[in-house]
PDB file of N, CA and C in Angstrom:
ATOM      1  N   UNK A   1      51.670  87.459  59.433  1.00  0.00           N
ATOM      2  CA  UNK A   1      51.535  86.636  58.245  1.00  0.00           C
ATOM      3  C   UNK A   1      50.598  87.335  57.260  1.00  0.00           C
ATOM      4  N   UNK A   2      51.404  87.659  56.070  1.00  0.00           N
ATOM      5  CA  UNK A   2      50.054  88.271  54.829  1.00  0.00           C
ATOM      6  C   UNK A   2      49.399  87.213  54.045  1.00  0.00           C
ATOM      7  N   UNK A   3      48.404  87.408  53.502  1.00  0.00           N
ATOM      8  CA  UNK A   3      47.893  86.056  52.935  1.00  0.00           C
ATOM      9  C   UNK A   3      47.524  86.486  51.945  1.00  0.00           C
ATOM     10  N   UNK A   4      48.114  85.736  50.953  1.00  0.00           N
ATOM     11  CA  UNK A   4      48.007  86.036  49.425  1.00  0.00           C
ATOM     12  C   UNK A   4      47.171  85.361  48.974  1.00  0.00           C
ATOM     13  N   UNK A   5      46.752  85.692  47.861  1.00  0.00           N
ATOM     14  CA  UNK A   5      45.788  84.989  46.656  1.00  0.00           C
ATOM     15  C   UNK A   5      46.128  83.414  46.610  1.00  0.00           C
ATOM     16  N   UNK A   6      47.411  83.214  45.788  1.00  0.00           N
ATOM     17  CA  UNK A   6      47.812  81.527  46.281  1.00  0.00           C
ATOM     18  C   UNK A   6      47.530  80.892  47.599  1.00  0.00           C
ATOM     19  N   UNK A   7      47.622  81.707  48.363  1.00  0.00           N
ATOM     20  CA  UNK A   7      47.309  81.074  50.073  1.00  0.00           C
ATOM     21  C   UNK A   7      45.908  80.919  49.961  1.00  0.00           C
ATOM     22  N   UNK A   8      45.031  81.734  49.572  1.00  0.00           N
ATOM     23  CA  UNK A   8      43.460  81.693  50.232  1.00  0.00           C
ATOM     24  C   UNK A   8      43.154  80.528  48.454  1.00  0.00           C
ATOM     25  N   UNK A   9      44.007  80.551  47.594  1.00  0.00           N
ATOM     26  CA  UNK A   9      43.378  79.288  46.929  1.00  0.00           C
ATOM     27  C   UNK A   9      43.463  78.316  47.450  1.00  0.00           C
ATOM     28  N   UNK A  10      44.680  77.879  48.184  1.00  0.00           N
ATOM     29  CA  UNK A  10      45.318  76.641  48.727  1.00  0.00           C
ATOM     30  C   UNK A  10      43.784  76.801  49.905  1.00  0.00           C
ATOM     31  N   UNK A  11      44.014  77.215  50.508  1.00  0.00           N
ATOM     32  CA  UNK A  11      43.187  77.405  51.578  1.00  0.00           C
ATOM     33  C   UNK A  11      41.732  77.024  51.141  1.00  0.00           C
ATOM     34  N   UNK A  12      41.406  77.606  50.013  1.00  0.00           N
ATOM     35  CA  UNK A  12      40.030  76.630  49.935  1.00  0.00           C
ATOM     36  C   UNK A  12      39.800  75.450  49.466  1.00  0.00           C
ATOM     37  N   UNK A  13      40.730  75.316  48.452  1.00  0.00           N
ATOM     38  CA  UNK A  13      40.990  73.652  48.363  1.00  0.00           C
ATOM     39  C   UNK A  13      41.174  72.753  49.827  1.00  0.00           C
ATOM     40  N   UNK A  14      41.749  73.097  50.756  1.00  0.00           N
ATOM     41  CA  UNK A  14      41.577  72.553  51.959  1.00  0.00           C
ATOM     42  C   UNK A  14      40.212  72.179  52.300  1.00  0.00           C
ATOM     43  N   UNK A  15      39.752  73.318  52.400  1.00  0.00           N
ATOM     44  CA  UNK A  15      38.223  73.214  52.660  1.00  0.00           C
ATOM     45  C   UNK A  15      37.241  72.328  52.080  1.00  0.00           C
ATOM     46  N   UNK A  16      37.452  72.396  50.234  1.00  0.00           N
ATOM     47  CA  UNK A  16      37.315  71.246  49.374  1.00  0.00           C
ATOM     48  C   UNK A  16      37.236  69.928  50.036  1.00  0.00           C
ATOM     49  N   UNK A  17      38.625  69.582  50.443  1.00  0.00           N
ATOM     50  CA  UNK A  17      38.536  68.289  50.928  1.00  0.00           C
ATOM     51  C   UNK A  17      38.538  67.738  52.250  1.00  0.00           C
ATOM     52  N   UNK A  18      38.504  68.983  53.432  1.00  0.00           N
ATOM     53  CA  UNK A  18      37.990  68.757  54.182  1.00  0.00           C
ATOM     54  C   UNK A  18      36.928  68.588  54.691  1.00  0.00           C
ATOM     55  N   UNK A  19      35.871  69.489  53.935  1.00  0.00           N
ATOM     56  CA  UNK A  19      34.559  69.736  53.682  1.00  0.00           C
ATOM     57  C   UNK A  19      34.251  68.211  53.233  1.00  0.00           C
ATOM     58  N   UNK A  20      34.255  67.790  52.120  1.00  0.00           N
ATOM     59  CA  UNK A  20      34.018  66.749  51.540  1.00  0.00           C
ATOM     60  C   UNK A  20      33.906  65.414  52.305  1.00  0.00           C
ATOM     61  N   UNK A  21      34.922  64.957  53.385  1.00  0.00           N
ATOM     62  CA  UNK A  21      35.163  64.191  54.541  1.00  0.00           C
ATOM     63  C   UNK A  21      34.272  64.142  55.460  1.00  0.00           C
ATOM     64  N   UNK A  22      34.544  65.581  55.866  1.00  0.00           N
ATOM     65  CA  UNK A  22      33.478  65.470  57.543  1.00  0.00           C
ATOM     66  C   UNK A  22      31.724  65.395  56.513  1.00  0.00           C
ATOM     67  N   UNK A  23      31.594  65.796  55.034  1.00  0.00           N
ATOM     68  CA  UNK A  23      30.378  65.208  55.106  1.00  0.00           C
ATOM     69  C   UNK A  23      29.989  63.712  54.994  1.00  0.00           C
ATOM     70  N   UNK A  24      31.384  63.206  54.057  1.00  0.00           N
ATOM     71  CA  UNK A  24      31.238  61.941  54.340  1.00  0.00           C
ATOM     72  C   UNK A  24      30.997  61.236  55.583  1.00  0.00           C
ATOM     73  N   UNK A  25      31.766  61.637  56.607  1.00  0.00           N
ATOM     74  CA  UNK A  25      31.564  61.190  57.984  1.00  0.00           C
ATOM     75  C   UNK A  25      30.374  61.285  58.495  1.00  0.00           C
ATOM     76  N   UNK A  26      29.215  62.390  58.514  1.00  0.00           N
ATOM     77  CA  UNK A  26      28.236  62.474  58.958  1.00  0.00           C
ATOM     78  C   UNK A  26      27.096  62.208  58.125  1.00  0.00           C
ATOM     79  N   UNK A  27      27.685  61.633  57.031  1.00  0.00           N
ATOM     80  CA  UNK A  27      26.556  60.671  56.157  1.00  0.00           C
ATOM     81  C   UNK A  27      25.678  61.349  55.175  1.00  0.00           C
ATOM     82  N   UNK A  28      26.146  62.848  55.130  1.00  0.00           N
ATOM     83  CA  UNK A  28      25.706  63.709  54.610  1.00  0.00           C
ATOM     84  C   UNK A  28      26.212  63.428  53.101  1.00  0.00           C
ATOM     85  N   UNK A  29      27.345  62.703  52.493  1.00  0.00           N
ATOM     86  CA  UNK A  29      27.964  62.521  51.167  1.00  0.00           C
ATOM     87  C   UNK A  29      28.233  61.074  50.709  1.00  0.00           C
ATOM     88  N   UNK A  30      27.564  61.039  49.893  1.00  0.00           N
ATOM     89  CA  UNK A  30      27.578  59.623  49.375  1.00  0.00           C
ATOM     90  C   UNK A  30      29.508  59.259  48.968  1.00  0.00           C
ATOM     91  N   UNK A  31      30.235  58.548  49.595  1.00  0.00           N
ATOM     92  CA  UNK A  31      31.610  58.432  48.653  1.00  0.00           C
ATOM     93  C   UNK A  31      31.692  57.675  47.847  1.00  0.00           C
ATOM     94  N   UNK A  32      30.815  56.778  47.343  1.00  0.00           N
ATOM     95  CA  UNK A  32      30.826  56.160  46.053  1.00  0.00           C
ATOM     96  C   UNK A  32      29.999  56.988  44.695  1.00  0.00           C
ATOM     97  N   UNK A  33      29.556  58.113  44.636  1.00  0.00           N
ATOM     98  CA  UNK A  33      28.705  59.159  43.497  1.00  0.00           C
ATOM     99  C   UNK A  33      29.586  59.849  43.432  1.00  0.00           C
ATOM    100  N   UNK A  34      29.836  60.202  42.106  1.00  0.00           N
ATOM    101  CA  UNK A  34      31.372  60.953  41.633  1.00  0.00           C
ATOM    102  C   UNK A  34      31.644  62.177  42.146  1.00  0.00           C
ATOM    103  N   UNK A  35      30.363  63.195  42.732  1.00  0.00           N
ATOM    104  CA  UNK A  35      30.595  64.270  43.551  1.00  0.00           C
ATOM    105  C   UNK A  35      31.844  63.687  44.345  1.00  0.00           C
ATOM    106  N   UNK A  36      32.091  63.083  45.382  1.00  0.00           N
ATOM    107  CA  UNK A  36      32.944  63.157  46.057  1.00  0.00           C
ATOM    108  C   UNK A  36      34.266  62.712  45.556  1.00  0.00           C
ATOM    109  N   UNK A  37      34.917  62.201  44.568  1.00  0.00           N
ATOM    110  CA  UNK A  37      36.355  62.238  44.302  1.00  0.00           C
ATOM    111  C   UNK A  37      36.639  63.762  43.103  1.00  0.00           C
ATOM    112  N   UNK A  38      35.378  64.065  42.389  1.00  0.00           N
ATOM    113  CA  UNK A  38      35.264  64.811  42.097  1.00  0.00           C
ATOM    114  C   UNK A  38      35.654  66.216  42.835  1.00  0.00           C
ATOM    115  N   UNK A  39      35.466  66.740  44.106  1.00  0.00           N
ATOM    116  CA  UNK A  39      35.517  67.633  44.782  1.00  0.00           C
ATOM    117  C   UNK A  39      36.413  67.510  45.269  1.00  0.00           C
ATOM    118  N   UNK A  40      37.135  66.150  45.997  1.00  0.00           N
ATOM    119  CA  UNK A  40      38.499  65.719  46.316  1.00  0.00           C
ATOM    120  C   UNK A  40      39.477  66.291  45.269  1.00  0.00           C
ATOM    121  N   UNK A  41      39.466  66.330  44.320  1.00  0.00           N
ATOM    122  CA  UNK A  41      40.421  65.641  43.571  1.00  0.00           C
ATOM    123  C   UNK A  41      40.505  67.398  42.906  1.00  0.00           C
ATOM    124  N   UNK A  42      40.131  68.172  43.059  1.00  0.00           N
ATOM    125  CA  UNK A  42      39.848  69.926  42.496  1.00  0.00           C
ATOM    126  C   UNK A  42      40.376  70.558  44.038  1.00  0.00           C
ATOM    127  N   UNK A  43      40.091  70.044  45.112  1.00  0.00           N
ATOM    128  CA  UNK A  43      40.959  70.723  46.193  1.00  0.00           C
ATOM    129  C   UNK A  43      42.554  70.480  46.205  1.00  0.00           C
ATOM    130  N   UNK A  44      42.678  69.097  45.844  1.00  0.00           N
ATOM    131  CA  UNK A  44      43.901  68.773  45.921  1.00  0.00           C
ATOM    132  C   UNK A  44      44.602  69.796  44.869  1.00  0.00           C
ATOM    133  N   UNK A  45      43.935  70.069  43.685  1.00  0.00           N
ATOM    134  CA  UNK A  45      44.154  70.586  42.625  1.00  0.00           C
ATOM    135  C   UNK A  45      44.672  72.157  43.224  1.00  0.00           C
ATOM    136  N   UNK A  46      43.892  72.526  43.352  1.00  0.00           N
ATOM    137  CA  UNK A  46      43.984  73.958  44.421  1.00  0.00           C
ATOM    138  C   UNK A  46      45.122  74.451  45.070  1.00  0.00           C
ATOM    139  N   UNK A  47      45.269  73.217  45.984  1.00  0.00           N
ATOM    140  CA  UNK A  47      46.467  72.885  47.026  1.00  0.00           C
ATOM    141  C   UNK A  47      47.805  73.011  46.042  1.00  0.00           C
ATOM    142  N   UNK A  48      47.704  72.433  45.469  1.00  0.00           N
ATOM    143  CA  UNK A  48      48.755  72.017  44.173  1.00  0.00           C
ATOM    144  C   UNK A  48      49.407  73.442  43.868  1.00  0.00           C
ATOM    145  N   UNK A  49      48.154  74.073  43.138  1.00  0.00           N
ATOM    146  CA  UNK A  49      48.373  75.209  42.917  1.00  0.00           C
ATOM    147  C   UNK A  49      48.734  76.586  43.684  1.00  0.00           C
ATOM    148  N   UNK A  50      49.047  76.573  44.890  1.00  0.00           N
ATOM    149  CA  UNK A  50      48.929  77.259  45.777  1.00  0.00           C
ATOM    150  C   UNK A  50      50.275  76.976  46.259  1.00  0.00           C
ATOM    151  N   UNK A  51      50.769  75.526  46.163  1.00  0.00           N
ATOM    152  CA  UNK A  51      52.085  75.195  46.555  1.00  0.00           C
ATOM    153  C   UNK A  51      53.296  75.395  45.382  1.00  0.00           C
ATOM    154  N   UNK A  52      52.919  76.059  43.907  1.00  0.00           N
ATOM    155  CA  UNK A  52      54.043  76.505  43.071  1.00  0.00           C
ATOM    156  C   UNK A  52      54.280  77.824  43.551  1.00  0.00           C
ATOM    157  N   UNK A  53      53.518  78.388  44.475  1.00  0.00           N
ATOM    158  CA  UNK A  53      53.819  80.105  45.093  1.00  0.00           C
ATOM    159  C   UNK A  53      54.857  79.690  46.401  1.00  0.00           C
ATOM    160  N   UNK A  54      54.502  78.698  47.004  1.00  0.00           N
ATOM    161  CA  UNK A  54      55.619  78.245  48.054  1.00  0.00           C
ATOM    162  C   UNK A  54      55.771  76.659  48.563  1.00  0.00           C
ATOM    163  N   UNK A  55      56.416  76.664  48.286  1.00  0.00           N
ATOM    164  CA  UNK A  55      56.928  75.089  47.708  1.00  0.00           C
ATOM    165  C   UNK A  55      57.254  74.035  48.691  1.00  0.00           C
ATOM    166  N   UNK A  56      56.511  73.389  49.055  1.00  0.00           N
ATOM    167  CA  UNK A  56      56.922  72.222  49.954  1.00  0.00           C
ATOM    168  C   UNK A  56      56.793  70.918  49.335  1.00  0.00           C
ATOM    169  N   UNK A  57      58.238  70.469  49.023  1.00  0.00           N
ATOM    170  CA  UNK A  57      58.013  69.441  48.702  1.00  0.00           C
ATOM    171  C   UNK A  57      57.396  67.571  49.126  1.00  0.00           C
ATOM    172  N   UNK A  58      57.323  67.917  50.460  1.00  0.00           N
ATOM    173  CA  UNK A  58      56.050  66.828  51.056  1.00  0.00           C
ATOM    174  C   UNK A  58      54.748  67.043  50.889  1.00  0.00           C
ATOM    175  N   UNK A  59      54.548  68.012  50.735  1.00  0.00           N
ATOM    176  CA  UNK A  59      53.118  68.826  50.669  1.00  0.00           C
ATOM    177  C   UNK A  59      52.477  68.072  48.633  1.00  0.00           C
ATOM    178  N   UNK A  60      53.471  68.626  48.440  1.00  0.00           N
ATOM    179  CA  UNK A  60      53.705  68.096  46.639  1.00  0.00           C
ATOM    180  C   UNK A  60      52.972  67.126  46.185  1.00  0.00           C
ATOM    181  N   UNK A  61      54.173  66.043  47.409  1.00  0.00           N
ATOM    182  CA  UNK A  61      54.069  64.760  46.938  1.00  0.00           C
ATOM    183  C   UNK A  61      52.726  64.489  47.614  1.00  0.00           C
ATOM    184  N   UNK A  62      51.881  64.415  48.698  1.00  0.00           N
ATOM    185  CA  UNK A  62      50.825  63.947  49.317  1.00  0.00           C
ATOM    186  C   UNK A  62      49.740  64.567  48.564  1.00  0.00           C
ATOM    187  N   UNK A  63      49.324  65.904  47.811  1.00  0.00           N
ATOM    188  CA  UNK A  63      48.639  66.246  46.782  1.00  0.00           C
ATOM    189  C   UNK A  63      48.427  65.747  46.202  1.00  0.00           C
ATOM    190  N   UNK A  64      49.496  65.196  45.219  1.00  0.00           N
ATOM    191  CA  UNK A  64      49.832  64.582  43.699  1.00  0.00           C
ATOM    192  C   UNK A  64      49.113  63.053  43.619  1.00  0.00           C
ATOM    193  N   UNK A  65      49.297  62.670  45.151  1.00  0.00           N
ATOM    194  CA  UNK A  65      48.608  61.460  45.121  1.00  0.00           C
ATOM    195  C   UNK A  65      47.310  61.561  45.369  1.00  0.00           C
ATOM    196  N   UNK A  66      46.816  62.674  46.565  1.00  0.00           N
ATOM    197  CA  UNK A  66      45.574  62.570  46.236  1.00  0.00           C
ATOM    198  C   UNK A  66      44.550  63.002  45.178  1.00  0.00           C
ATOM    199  N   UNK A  67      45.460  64.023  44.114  1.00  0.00           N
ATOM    200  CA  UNK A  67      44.642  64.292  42.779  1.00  0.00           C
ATOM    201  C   UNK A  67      44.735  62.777  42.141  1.00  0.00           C
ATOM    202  N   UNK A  68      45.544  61.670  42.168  1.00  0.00           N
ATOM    203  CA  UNK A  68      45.662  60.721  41.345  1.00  0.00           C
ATOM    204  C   UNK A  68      44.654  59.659  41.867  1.00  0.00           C
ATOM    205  N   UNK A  69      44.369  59.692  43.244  1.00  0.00           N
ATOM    206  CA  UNK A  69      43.508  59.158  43.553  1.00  0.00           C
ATOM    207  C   UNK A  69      42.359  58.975  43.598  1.00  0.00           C
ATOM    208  N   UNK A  70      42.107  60.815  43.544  1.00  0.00           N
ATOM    209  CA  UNK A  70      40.590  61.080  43.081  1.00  0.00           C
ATOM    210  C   UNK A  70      40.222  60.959  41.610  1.00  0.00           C
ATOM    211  N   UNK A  71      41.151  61.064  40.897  1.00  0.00           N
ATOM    212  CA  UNK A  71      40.753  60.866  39.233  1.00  0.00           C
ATOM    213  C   UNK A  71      40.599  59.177  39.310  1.00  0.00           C
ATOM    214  N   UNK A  72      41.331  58.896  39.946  1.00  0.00           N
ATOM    215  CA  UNK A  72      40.744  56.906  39.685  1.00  0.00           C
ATOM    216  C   UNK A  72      39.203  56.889  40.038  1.00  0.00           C
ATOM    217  N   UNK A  73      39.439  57.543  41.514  1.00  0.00           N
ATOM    218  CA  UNK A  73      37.929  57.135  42.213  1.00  0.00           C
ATOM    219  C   UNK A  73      36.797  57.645  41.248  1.00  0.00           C
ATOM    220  N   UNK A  74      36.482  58.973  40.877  1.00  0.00           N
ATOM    221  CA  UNK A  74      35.687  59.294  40.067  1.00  0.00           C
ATOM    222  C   UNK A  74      35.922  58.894  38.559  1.00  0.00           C
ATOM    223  N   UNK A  75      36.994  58.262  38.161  1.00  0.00           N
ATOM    224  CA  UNK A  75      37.039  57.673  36.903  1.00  0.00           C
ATOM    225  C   UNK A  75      35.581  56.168  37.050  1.00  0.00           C
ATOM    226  N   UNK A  76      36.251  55.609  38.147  1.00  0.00           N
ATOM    227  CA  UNK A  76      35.573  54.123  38.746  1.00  0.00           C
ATOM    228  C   UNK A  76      33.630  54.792  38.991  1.00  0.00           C
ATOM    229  N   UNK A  77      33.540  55.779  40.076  1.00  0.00           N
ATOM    230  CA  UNK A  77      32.512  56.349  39.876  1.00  0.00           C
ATOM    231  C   UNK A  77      31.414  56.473  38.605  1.00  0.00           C
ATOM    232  N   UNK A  78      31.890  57.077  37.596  1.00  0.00           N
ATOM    233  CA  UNK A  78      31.297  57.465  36.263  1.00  0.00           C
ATOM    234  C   UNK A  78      30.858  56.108  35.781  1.00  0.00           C
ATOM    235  N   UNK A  79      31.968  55.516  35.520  1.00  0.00           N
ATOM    236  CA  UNK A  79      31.709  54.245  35.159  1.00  0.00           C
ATOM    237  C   UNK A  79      30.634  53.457  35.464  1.00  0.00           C
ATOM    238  N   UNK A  80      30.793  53.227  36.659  1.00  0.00           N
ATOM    239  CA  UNK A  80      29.056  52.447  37.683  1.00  0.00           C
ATOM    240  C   UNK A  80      27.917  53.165  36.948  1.00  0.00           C
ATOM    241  N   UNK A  81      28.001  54.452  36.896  1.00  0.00           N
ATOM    242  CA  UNK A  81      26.645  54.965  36.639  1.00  0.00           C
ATOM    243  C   UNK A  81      26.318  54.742  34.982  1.00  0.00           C
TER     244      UNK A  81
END
């Protein structure tokens, strides 16, 4: 397997929002302070981008929602503050 530029973007957007999770989980990340849909929502972005180099269209669709999700959450975020 070679790993291209699109791959290691996709690939850190993963990280983005995996990263983002397990800190939520260990209490290390507040998920209501806009950092976190914020950082969500730029991996997904990533992912996104990484998937017009090879195209899965389930992959697409589960992105698309979580960039839409994170722009609410950190829309809602900003707001509070």
């Amino acid at each position: 397997m070679t790993l291209t530029l699109p791959d290691l973007i996709g690939f850190i957007g993963v990280g983005f929002i995996v990263g983002t999770y397990f800190l939520s989980q260990i209490g290390r990340m507040e998920t209501s302070r806009p950092l976190y849909p914020a950082l969500n929502g730029f991996g997904a972005g990533l992912i996104l981008f990484s998937l017009v180099f090879a195209f899965n269209a389930a992959s697409v669709v589960v992105e698309a929602f979580w960039l839409v999700i994170s722009l609410i959450g950190l829309t809602r975020a900003l707001r509070r503050k």
